[in-house]
PDB file of N, CA and C in Angstrom:
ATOM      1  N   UNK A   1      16.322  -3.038 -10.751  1.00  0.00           N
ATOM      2  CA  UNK A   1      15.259  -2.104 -10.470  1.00  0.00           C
ATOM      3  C   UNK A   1      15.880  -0.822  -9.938  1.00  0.00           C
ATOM      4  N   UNK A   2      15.240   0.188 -10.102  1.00  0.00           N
ATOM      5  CA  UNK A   2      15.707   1.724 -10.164  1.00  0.00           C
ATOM      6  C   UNK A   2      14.544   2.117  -9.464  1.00  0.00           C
ATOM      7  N   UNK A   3      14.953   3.441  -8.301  1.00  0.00           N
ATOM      8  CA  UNK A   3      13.530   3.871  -7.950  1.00  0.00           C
ATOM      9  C   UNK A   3      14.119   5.324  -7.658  1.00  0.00           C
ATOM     10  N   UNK A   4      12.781   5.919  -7.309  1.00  0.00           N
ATOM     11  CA  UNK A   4      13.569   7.637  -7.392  1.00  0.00           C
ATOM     12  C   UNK A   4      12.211   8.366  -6.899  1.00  0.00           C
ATOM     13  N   UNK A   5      12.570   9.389  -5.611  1.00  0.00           N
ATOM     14  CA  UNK A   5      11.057   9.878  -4.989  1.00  0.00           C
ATOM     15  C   UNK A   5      10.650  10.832  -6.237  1.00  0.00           C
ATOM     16  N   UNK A   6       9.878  10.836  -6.528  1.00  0.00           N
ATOM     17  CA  UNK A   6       9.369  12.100  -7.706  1.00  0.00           C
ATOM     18  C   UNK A   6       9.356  13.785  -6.783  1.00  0.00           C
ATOM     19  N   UNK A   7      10.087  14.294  -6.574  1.00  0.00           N
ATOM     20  CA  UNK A   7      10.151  15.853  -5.925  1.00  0.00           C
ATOM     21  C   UNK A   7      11.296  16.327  -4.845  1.00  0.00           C
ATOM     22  N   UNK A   8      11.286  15.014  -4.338  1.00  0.00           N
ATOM     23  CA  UNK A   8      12.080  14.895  -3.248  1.00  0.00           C
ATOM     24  C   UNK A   8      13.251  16.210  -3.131  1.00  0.00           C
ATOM     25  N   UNK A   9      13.846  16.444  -3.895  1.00  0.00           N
ATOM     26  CA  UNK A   9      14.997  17.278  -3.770  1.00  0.00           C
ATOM     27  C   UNK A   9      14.429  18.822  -3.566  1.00  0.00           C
ATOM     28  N   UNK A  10      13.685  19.139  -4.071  1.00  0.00           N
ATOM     29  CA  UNK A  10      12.352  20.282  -4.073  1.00  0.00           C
ATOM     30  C   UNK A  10      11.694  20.487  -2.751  1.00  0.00           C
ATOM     31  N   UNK A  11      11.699  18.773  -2.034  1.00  0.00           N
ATOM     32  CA  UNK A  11      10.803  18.892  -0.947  1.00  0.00           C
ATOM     33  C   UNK A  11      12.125  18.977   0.351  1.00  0.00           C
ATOM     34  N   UNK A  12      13.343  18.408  -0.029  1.00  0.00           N
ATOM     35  CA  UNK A  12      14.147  18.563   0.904  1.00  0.00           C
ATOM     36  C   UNK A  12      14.717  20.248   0.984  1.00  0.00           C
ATOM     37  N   UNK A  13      14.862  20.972   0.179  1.00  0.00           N
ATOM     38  CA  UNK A  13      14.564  22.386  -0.103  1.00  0.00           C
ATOM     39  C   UNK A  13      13.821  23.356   0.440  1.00  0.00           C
ATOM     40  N   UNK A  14      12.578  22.883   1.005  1.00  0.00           N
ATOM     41  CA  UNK A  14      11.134  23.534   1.392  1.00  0.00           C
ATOM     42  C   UNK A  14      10.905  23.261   2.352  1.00  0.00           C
ATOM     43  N   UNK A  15      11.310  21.758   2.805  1.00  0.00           N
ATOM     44  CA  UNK A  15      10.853  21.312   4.419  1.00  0.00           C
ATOM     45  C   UNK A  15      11.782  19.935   4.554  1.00  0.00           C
ATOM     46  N   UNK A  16      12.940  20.319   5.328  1.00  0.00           N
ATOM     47  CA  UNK A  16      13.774  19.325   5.151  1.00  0.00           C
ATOM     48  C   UNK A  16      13.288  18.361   6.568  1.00  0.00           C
ATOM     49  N   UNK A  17      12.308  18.735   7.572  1.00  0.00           N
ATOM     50  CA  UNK A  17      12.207  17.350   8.587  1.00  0.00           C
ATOM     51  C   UNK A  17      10.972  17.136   7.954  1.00  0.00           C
ATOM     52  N   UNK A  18       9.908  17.614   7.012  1.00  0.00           N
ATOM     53  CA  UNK A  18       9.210  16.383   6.335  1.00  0.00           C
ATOM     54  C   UNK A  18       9.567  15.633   5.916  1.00  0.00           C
ATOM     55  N   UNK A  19      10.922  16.232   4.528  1.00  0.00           N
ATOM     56  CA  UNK A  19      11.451  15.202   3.860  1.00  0.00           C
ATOM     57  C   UNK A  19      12.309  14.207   3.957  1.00  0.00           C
ATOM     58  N   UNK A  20      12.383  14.336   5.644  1.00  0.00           N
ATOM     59  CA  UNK A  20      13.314  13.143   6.517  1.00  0.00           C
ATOM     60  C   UNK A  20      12.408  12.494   6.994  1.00  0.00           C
ATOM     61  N   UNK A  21      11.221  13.239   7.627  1.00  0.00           N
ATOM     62  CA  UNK A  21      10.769  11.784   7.770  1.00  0.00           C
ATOM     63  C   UNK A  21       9.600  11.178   6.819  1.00  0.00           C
ATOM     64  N   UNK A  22       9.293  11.364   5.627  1.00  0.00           N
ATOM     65  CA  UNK A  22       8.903  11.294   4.512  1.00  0.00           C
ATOM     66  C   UNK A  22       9.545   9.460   4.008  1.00  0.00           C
ATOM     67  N   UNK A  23      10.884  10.268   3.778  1.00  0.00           N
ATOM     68  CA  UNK A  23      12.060   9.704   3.323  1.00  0.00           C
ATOM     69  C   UNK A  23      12.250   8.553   4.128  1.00  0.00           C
ATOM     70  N   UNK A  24      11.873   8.281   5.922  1.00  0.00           N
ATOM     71  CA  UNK A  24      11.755   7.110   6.612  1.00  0.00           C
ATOM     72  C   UNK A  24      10.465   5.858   6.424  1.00  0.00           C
ATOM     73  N   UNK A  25       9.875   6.538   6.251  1.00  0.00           N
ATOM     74  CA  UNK A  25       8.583   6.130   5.641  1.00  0.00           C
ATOM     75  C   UNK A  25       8.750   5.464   3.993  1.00  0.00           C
ATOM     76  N   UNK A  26       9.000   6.277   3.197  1.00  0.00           N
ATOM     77  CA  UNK A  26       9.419   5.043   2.138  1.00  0.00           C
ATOM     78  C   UNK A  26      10.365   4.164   2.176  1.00  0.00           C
ATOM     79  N   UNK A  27      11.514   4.308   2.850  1.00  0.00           N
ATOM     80  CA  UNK A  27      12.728   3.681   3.168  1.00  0.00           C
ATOM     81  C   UNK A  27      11.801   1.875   3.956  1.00  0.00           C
ATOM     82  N   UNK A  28      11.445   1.997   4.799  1.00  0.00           N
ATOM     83  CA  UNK A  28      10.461   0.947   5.088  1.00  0.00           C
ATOM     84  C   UNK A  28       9.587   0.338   4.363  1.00  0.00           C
ATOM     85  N   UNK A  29       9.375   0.776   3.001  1.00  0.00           N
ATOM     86  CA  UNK A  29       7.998   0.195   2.585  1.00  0.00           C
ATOM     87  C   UNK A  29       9.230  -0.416   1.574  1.00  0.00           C
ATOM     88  N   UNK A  30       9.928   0.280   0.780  1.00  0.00           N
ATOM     89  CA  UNK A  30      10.542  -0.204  -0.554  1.00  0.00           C
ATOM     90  C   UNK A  30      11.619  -1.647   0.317  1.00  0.00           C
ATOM     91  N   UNK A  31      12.395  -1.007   1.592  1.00  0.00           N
ATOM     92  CA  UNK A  31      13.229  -2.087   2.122  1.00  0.00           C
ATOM     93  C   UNK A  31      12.193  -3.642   2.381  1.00  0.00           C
ATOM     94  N   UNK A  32      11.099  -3.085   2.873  1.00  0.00           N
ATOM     95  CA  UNK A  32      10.691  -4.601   3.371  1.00  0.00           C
ATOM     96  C   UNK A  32      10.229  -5.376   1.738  1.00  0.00           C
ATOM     97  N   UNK A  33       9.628  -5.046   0.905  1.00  0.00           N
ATOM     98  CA  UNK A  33       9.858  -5.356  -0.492  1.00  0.00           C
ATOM     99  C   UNK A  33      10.762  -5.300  -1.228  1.00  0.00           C
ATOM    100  N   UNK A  34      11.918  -4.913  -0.727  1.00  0.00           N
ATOM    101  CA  UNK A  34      12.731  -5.505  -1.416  1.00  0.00           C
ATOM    102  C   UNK A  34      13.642  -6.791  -0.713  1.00  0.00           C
ATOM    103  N   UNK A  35      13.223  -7.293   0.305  1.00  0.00           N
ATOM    104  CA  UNK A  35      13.684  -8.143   1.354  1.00  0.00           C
ATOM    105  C   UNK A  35      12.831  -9.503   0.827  1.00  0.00           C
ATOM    106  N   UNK A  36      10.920  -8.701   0.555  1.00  0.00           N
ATOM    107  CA  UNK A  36      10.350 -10.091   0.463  1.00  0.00           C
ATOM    108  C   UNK A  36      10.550 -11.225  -1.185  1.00  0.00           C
ATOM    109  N   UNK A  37      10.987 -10.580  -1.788  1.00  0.00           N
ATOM    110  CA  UNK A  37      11.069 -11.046  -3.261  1.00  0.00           C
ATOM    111  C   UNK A  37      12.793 -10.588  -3.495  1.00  0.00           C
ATOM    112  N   UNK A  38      13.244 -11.181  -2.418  1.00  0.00           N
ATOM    113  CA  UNK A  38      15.195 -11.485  -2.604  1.00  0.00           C
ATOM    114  C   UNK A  38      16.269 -10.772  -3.271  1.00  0.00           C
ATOM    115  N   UNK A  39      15.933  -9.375  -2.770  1.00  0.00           N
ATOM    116  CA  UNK A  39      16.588  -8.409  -3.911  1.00  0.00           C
ATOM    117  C   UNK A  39      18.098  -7.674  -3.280  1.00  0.00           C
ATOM    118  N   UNK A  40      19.021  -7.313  -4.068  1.00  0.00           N
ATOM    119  CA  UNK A  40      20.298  -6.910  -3.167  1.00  0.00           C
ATOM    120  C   UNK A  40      20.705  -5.738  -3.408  1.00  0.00           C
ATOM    121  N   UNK A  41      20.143  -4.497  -3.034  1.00  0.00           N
ATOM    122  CA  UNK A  41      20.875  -3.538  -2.800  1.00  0.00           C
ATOM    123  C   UNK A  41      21.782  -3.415  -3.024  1.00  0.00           C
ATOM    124  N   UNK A  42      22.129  -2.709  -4.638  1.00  0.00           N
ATOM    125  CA  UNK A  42      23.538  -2.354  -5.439  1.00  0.00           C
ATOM    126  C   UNK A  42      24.487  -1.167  -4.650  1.00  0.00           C
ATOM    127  N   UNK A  43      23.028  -0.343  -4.789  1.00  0.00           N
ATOM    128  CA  UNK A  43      23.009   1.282  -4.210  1.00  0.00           C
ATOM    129  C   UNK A  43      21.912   2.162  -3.547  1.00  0.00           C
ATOM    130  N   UNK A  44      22.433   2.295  -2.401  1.00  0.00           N
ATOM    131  CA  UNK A  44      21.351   4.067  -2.354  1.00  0.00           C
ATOM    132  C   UNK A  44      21.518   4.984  -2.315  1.00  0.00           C
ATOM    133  N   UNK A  45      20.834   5.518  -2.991  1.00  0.00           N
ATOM    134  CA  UNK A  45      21.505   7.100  -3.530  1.00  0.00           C
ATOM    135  C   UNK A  45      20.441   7.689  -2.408  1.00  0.00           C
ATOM    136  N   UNK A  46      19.698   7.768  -1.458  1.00  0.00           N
ATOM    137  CA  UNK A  46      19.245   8.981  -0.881  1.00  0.00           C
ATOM    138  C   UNK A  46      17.667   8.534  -0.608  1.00  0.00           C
ATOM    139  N   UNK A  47      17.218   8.717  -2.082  1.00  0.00           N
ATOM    140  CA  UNK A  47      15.714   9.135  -2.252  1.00  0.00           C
ATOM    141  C   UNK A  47      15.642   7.930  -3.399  1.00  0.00           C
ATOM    142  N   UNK A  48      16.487   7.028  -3.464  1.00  0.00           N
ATOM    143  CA  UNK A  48      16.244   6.039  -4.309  1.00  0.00           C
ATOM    144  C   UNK A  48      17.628   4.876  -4.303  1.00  0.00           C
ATOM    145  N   UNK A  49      16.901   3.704  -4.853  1.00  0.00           N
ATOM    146  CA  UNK A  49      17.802   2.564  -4.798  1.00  0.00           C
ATOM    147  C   UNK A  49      18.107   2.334  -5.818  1.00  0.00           C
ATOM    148  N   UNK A  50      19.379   1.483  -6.362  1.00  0.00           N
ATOM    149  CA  UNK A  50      19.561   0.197  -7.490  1.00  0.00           C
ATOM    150  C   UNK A  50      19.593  -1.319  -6.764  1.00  0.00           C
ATOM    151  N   UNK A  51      18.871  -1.580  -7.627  1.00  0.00           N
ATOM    152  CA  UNK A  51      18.464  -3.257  -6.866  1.00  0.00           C
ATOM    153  C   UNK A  51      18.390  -4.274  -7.773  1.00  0.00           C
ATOM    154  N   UNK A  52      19.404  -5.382  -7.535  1.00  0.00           N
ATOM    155  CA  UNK A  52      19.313  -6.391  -8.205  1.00  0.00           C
ATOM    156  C   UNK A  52      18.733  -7.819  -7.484  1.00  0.00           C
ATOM    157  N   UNK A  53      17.699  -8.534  -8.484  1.00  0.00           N
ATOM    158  CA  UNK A  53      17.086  -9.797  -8.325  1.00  0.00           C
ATOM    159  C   UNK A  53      17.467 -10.398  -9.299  1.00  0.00           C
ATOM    160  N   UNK A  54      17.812 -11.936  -8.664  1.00  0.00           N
ATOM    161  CA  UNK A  54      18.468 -13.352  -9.257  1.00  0.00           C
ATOM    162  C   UNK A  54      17.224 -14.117 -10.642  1.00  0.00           C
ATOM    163  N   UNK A  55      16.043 -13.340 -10.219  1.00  0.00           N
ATOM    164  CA  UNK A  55      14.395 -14.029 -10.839  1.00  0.00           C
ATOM    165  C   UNK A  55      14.409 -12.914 -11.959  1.00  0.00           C
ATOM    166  N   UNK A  56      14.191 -12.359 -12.449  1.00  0.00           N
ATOM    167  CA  UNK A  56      13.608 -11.255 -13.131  1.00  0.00           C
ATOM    168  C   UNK A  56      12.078 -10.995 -12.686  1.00  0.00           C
ATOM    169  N   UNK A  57      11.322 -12.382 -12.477  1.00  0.00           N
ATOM    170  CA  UNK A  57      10.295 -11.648 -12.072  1.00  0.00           C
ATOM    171  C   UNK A  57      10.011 -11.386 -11.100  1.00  0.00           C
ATOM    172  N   UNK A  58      11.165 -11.601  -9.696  1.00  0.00           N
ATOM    173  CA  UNK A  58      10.691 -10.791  -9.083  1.00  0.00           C
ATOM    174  C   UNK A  58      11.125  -9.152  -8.768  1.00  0.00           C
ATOM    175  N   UNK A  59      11.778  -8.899  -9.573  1.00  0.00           N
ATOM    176  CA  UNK A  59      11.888  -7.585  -9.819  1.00  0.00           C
ATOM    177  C   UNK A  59      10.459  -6.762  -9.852  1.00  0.00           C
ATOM    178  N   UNK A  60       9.561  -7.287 -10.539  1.00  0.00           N
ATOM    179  CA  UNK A  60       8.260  -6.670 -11.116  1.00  0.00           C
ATOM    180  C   UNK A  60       7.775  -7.508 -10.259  1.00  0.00           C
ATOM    181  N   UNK A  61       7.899  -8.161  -9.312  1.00  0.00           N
ATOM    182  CA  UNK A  61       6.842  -8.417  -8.569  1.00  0.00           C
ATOM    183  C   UNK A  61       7.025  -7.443  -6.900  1.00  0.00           C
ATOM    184  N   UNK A  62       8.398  -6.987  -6.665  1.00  0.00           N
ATOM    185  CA  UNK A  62       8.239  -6.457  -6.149  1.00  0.00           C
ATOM    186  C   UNK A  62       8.162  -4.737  -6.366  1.00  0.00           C
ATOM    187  N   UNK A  63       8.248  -4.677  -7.706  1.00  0.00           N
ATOM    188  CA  UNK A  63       7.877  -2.990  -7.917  1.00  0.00           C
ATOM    189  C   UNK A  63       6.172  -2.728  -7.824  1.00  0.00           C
ATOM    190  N   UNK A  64       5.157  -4.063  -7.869  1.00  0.00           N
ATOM    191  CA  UNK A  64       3.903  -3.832  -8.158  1.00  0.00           C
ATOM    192  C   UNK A  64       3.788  -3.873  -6.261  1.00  0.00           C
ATOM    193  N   UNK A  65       4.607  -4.852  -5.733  1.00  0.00           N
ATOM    194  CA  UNK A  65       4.036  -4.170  -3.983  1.00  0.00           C
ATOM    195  C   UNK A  65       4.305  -3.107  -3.567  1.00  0.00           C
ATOM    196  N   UNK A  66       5.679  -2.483  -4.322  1.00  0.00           N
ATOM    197  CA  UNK A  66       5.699  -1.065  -3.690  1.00  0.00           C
ATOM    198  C   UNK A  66       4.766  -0.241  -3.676  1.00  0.00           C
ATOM    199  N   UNK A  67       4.369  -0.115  -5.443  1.00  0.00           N
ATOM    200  CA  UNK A  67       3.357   0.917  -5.412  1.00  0.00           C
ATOM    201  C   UNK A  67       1.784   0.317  -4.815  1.00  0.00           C
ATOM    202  N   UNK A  68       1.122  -1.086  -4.805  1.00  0.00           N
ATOM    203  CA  UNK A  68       0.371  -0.959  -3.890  1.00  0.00           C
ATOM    204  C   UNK A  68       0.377  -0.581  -2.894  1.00  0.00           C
ATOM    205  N   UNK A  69       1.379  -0.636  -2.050  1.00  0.00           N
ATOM    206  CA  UNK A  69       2.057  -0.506  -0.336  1.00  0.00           C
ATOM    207  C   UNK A  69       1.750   1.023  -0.534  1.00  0.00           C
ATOM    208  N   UNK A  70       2.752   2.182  -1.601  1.00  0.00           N
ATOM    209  CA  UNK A  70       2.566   3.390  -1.643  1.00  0.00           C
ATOM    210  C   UNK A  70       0.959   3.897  -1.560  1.00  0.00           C
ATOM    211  N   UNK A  71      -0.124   3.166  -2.723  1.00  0.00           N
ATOM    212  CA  UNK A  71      -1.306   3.576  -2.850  1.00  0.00           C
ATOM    213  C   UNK A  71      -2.108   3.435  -1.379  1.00  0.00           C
ATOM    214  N   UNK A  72      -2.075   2.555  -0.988  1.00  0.00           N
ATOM    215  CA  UNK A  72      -2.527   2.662   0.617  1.00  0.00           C
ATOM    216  C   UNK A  72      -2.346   3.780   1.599  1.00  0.00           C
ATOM    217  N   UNK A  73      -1.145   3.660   1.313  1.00  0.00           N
ATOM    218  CA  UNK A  73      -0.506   4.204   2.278  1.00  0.00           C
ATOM    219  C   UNK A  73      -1.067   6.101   2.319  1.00  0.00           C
ATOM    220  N   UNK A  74      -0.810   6.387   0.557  1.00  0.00           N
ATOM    221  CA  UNK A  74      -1.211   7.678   0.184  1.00  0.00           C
ATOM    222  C   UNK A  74      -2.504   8.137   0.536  1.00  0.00           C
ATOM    223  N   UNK A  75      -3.422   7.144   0.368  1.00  0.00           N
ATOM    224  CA  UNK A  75      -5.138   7.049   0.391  1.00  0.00           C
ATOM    225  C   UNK A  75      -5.388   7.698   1.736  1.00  0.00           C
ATOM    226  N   UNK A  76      -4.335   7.690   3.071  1.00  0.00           N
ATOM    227  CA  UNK A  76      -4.649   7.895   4.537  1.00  0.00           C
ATOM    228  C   UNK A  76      -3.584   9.114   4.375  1.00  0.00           C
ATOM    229  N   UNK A  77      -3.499  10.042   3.729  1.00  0.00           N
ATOM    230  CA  UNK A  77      -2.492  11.181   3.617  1.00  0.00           C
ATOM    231  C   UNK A  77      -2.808  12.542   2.951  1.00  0.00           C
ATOM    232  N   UNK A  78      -2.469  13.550   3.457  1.00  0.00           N
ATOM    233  CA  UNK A  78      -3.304  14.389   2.755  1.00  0.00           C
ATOM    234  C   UNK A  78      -1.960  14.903   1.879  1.00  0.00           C
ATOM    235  N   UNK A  79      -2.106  15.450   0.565  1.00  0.00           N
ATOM    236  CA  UNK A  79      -1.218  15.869  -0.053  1.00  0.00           C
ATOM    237  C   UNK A  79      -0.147  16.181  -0.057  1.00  0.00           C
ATOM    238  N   UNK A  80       0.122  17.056   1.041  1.00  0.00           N
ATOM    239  CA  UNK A  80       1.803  17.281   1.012  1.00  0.00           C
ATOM    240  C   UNK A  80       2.223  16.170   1.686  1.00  0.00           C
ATOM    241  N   UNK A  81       1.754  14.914   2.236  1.00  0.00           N
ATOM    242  CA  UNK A  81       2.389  13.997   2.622  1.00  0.00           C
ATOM    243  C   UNK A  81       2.689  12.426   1.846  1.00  0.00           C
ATOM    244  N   UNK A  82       2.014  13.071   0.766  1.00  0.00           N
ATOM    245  CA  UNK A  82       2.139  11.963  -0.318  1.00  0.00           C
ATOM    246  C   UNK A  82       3.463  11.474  -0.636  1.00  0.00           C
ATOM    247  N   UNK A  83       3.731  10.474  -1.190  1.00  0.00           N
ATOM    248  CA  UNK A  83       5.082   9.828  -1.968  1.00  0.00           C
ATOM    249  C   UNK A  83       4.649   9.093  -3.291  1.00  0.00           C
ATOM    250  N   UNK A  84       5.149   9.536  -4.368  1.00  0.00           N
ATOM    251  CA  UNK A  84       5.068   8.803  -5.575  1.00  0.00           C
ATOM    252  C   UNK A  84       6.668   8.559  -5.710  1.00  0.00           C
ATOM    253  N   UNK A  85       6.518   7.651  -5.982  1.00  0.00           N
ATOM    254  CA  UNK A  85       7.955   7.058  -6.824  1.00  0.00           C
ATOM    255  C   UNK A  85       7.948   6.303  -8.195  1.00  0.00           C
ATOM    256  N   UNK A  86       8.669   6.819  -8.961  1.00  0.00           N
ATOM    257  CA  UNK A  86       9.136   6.369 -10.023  1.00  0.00           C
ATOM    258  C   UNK A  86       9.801   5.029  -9.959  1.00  0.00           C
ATOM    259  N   UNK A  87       9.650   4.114 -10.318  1.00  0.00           N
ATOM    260  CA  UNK A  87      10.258   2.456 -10.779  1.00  0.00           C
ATOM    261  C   UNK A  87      10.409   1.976 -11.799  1.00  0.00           C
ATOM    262  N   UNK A  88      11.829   2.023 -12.233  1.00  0.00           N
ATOM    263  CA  UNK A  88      12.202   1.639 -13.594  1.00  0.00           C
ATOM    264  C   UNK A  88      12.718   0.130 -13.519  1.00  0.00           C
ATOM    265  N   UNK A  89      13.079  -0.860 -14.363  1.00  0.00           N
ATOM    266  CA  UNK A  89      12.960  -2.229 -14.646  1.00  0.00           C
ATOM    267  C   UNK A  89      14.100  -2.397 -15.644  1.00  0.00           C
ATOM    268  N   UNK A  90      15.338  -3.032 -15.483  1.00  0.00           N
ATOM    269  CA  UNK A  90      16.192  -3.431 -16.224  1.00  0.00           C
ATOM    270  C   UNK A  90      15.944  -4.973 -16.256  1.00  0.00           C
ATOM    271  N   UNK A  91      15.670  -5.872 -17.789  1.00  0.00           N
ATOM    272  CA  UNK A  91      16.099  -6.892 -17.841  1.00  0.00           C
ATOM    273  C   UNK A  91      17.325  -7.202 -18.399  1.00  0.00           C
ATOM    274  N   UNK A  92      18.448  -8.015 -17.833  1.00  0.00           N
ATOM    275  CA  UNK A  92      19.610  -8.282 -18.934  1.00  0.00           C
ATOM    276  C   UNK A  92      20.423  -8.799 -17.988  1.00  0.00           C
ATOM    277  N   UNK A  93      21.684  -8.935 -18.334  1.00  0.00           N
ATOM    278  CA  UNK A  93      22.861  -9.537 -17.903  1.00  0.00           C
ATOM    279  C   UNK A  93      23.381  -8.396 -16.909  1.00  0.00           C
ATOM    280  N   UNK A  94      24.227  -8.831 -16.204  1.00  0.00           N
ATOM    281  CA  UNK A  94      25.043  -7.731 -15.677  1.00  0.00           C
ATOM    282  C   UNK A  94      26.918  -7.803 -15.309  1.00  0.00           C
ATOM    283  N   UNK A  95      27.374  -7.455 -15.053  1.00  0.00           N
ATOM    284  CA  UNK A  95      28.680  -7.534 -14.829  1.00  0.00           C
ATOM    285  C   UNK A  95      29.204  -7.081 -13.732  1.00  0.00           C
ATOM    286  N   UNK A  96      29.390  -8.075 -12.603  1.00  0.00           N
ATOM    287  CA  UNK A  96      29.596  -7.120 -11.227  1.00  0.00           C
ATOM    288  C   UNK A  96      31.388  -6.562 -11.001  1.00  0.00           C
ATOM    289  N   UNK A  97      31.818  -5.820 -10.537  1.00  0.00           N
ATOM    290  CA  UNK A  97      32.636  -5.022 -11.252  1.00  0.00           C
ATOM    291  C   UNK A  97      33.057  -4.319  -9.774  1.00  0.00           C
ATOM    292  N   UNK A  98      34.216  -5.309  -8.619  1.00  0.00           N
ATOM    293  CA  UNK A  98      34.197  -4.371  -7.352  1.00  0.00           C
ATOM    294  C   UNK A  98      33.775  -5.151  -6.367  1.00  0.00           C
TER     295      UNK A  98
END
């Protein structure tokens, strides 16, 4: 699983202690989902992770709590405090390497 804030770099640009603590705020929602459905942190790049799960499904089971967790969360936020993130889904083999 792949994730990536949609603006983020734009928003760290414009208002860099929103986008810190923005950036704490998703960091909590994606970490504790990715904790509850057994996933291991390849990488973080910043404003996004690579994450590997042993299940495949729970890959997609925990990309569907993020963005519920996000939709909540957004619903009590007024616009510039929003977070969308992008979540992409690799199924396949891998080769750990390091």
């Amino acid at each position: 699983m792949i994730t990536d804030i949609v603006g983020y770099s734009k928003l760290s640009g414009d208002n860099q202690d929103l986008a810190l603590e923005l950036l704490k705020e998703h960091d909590k929602i994606l970490l504790s989902s990715i904790k509850q459905y057994n996933g291991s942190i390849l990488k973080n790049r910043g404003d996004g992770v690579i994450v590997q799960f042993d299940i495949p499904s729970n890959s997609i089971e925990s990309a569907v709590n993020i963005q519920r967790k996000l939709k909540k969360r957004n619903k009590l936020n007024i616009k510039s405090r929003q977070l969308q993130v992008r979540i992409g889904i690799h199924n396949g083999e891998y080769v750990k390497d390091g």
